[in-house]
C-alpha atoms as a PDB file:
ATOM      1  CA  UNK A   1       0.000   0.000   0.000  1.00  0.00           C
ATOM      2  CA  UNK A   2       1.533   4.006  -1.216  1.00  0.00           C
ATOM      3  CA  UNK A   3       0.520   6.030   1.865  1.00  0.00           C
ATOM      4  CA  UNK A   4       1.496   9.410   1.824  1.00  0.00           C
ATOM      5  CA  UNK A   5       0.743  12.754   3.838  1.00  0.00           C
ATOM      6  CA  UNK A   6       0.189  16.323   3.263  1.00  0.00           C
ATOM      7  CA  UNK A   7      -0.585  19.353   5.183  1.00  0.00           C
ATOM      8  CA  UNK A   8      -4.365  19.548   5.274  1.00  0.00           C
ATOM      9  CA  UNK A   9      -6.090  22.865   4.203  1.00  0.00           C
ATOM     10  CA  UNK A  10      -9.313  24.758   4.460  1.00  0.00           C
ATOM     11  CA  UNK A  11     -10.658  22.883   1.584  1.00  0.00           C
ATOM     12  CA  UNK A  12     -10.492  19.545   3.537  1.00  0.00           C
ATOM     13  CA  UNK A  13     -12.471  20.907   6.216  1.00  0.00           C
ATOM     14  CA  UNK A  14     -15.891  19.170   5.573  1.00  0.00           C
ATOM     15  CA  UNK A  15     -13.783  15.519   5.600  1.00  0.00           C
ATOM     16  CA  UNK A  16     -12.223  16.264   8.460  1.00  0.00           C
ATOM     17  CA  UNK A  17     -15.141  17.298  10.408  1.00  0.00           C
ATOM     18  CA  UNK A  18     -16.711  13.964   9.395  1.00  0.00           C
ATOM     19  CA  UNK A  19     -13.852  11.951  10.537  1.00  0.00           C
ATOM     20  CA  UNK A  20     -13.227  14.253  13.568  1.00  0.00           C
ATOM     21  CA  UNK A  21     -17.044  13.270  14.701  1.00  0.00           C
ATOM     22  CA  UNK A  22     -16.298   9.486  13.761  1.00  0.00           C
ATOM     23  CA  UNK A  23     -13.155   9.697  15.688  1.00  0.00           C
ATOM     24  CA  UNK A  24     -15.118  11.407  18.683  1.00  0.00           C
ATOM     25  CA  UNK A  25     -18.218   8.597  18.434  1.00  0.00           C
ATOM     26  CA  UNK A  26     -15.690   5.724  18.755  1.00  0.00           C
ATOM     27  CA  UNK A  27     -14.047   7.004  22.266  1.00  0.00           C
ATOM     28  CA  UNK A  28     -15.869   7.161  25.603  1.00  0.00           C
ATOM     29  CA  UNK A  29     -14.791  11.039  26.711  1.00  0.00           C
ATOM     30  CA  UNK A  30     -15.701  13.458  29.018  1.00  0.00           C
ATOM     31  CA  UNK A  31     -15.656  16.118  26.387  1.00  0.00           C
ATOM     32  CA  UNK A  32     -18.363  17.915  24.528  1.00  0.00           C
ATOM     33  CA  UNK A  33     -17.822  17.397  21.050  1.00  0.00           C
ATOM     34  CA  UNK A  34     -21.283  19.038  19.261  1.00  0.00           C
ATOM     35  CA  UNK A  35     -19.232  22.145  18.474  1.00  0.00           C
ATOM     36  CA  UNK A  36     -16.549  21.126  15.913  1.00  0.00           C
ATOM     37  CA  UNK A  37     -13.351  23.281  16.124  1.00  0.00           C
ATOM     38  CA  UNK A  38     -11.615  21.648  12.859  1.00  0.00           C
ATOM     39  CA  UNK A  39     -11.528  25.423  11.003  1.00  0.00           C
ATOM     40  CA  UNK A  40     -10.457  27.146  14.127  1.00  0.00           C
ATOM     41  CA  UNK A  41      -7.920  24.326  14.116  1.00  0.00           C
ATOM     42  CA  UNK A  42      -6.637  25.038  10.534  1.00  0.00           C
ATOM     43  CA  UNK A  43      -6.873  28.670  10.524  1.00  0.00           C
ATOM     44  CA  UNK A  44      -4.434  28.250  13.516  1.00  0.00           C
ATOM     45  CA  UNK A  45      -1.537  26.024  12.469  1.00  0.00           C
ATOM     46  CA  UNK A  46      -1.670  27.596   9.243  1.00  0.00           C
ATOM     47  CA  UNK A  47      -0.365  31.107  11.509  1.00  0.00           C
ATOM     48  CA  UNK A  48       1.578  28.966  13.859  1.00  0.00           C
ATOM     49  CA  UNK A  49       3.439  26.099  11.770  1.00  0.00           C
ATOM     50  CA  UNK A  50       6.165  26.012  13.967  1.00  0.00           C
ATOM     51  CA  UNK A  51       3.659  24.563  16.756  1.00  0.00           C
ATOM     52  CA  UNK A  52       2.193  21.998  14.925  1.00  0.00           C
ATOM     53  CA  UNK A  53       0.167  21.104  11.734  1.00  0.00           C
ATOM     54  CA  UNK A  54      -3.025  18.965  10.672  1.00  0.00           C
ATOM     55  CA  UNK A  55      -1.874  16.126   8.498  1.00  0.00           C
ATOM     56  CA  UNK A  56      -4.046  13.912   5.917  1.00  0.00           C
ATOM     57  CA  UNK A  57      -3.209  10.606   5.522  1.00  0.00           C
ATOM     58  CA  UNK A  58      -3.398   9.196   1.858  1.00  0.00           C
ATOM     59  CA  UNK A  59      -3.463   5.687   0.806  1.00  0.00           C
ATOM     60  CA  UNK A  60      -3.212   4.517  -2.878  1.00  0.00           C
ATOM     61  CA  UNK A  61      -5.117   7.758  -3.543  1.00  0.00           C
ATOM     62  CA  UNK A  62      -7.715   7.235  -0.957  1.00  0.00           C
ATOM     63  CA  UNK A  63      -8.036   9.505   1.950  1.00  0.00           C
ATOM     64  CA  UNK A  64      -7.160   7.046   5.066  1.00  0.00           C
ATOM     65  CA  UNK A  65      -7.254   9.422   7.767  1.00  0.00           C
ATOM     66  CA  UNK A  66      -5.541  12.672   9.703  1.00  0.00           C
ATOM     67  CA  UNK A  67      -3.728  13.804  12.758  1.00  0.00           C
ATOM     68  CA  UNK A  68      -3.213  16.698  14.821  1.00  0.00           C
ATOM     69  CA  UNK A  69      -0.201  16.925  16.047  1.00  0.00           C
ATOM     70  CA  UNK A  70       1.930  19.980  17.938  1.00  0.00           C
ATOM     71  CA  UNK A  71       5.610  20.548  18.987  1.00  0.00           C
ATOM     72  CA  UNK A  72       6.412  21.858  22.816  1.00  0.00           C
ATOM     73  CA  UNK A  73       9.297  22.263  24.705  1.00  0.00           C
ATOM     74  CA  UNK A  74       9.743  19.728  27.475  1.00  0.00           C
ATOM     75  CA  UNK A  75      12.429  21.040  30.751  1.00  0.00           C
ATOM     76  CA  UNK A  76      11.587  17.573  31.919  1.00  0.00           C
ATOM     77  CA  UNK A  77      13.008  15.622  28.667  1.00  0.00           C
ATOM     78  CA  UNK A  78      15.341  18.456  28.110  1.00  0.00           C
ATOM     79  CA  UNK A  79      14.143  19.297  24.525  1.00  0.00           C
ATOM     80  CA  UNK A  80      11.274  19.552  21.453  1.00  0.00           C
ATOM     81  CA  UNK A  81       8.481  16.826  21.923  1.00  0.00           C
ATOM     82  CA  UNK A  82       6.230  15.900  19.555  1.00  0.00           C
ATOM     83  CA  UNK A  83       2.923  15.097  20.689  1.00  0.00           C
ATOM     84  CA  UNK A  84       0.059  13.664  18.472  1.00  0.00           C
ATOM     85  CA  UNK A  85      -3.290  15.194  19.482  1.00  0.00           C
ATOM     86  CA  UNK A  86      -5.334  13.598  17.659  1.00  0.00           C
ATOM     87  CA  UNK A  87      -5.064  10.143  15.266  1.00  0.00           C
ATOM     88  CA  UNK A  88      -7.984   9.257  13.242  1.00  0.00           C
ATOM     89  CA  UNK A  89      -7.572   5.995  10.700  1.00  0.00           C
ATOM     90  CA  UNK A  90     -10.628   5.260   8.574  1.00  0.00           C
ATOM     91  CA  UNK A  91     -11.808   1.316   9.456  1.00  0.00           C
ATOM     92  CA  UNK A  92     -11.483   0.665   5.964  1.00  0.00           C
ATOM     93  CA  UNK A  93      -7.555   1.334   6.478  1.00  0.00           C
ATOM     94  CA  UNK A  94      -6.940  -0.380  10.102  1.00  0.00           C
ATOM     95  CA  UNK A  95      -5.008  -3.028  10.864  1.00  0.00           C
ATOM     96  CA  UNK A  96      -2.826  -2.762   7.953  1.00  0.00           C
ATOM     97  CA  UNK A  97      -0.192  -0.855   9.696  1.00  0.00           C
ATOM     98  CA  UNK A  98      -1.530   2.474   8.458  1.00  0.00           C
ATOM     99  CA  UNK A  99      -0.984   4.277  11.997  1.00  0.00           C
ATOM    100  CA  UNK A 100       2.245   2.552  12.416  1.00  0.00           C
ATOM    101  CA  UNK A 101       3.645   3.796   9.117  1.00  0.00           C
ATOM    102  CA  UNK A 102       2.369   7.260  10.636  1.00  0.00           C
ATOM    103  CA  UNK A 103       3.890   7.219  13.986  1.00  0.00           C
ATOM    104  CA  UNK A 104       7.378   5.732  12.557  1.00  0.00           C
ATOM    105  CA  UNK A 105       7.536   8.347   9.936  1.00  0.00           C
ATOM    106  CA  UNK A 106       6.802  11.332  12.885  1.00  0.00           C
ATOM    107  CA  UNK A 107      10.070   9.571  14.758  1.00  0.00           C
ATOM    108  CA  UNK A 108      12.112   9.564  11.816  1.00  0.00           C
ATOM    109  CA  UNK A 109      10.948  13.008  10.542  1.00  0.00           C
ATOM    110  CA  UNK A 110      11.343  15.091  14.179  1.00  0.00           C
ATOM    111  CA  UNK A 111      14.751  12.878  15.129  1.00  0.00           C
ATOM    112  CA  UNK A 112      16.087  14.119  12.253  1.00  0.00           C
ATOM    113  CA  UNK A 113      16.285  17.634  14.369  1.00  0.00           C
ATOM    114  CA  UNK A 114      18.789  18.324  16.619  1.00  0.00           C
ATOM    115  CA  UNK A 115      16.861  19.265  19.385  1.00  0.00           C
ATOM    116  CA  UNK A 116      13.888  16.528  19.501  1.00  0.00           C
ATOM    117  CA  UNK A 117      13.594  14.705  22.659  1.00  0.00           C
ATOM    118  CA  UNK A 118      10.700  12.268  22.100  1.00  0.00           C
ATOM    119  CA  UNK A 119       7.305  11.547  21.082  1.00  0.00           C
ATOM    120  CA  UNK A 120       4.199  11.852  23.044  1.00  0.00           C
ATOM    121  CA  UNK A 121       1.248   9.885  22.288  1.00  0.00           C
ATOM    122  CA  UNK A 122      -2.449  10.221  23.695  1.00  0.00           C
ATOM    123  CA  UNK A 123      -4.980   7.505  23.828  1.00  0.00           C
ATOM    124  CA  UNK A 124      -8.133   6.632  26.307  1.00  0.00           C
ATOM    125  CA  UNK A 125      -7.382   3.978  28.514  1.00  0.00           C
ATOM    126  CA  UNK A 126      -9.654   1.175  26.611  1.00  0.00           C
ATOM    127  CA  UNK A 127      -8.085   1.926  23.464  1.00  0.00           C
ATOM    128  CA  UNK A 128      -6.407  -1.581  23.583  1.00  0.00           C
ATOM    129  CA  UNK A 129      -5.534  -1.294  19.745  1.00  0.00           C
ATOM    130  CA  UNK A 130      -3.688   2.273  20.421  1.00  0.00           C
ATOM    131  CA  UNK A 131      -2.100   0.843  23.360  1.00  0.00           C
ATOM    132  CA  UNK A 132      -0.640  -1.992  21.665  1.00  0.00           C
ATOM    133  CA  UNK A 133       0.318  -0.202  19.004  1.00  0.00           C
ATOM    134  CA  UNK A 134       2.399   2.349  21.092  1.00  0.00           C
ATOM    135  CA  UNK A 135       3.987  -0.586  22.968  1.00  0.00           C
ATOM    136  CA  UNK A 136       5.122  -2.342  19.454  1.00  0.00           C
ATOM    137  CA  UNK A 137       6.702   0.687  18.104  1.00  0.00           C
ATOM    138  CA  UNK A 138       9.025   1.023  21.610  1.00  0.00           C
ATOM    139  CA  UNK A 139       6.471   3.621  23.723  1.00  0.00           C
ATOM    140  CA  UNK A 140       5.993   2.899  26.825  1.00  0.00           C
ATOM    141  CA  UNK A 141       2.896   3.737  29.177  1.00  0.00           C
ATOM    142  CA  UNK A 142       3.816   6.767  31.042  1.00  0.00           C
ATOM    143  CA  UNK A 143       2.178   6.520  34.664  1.00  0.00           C
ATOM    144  CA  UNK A 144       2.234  10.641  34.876  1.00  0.00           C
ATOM    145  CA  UNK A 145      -2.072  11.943  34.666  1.00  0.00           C
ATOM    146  CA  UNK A 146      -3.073  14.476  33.191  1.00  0.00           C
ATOM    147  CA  UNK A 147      -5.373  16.471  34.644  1.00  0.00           C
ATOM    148  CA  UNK A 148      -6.717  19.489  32.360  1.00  0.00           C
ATOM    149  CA  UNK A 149      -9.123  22.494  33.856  1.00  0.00           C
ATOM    150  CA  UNK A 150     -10.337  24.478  30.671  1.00  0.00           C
ATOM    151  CA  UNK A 151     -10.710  28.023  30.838  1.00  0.00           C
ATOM    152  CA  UNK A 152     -13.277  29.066  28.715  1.00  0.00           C
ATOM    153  CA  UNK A 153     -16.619  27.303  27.381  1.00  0.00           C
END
């Protein structure tokens, strides 16, 4: 299978919002997701590239999925992180190492800079297909919570 990835634009707004709300219909969350922020989303990494970027994810032609991912600097790890906000692979494309091929090309891409430190991935705690997949491309469960208090509705 070709996959490929390109910076996603304004025009790919509509898919994403679909596959945003599939994404957000397949996890059990404590979030609110009835107002879609994909545009807001766009419009912002398109200003702020150095923090991060929306990515589609192509296969043979075929749109596969996207992810959200942003940069930070981590005292802790002593340099840039990557993390992945959001991953979102079609069903038609899973389990033929679609998000693998994703997550190996982020490592290669971002290690490839002097100062990256490390990858950070996200994924609910029941997600036992995200889990495993972090532990079989060498990252570990990190026992750290996160605890998140948002300041405006």
């Amino acid at each position: 299978m070709n996959t490929s990835y390109r910076l996603a634009r304004l025009m790919d707004a509509e898919e994403l919002t679909i596959m945003s709300m599939e994404l957000y219909s397949e996890i059990n969350s404590r979030k609110d997701f009835t107002d879609n922020k994909i545009v807001a989303t766009l419009r912002f990494y398109e200003q702020h590239s150095d923090m991060g970027e929306v990515l589609m994810i192509e296969c043979d032609g075929g749109l596969a999925g996207y992810s959200i991912i942003f940069r930070f600097w981590s005292h802790e790890y002593g340099g840039l992180m990557l993390g992945v906000d959001e991953l979102y692979i079609k069903k038609k494309y899973r389990r033929l190492g679609t998000a693998r091929q994703f997550i190996d090309m982020l490592i290669t891409t971002e290690r490839s800079h002097p100062q990256f430190a490390g990858i950070e991935l996200e994924a609910h705690i029941n997600n036992t297909l995200a889990n495993k997949l972090f532990a079989s491309v060498g990252i570990p469960h990190n026992d750290n919570a996160h605890y998140i208090k948002l300041l405006k509705k």
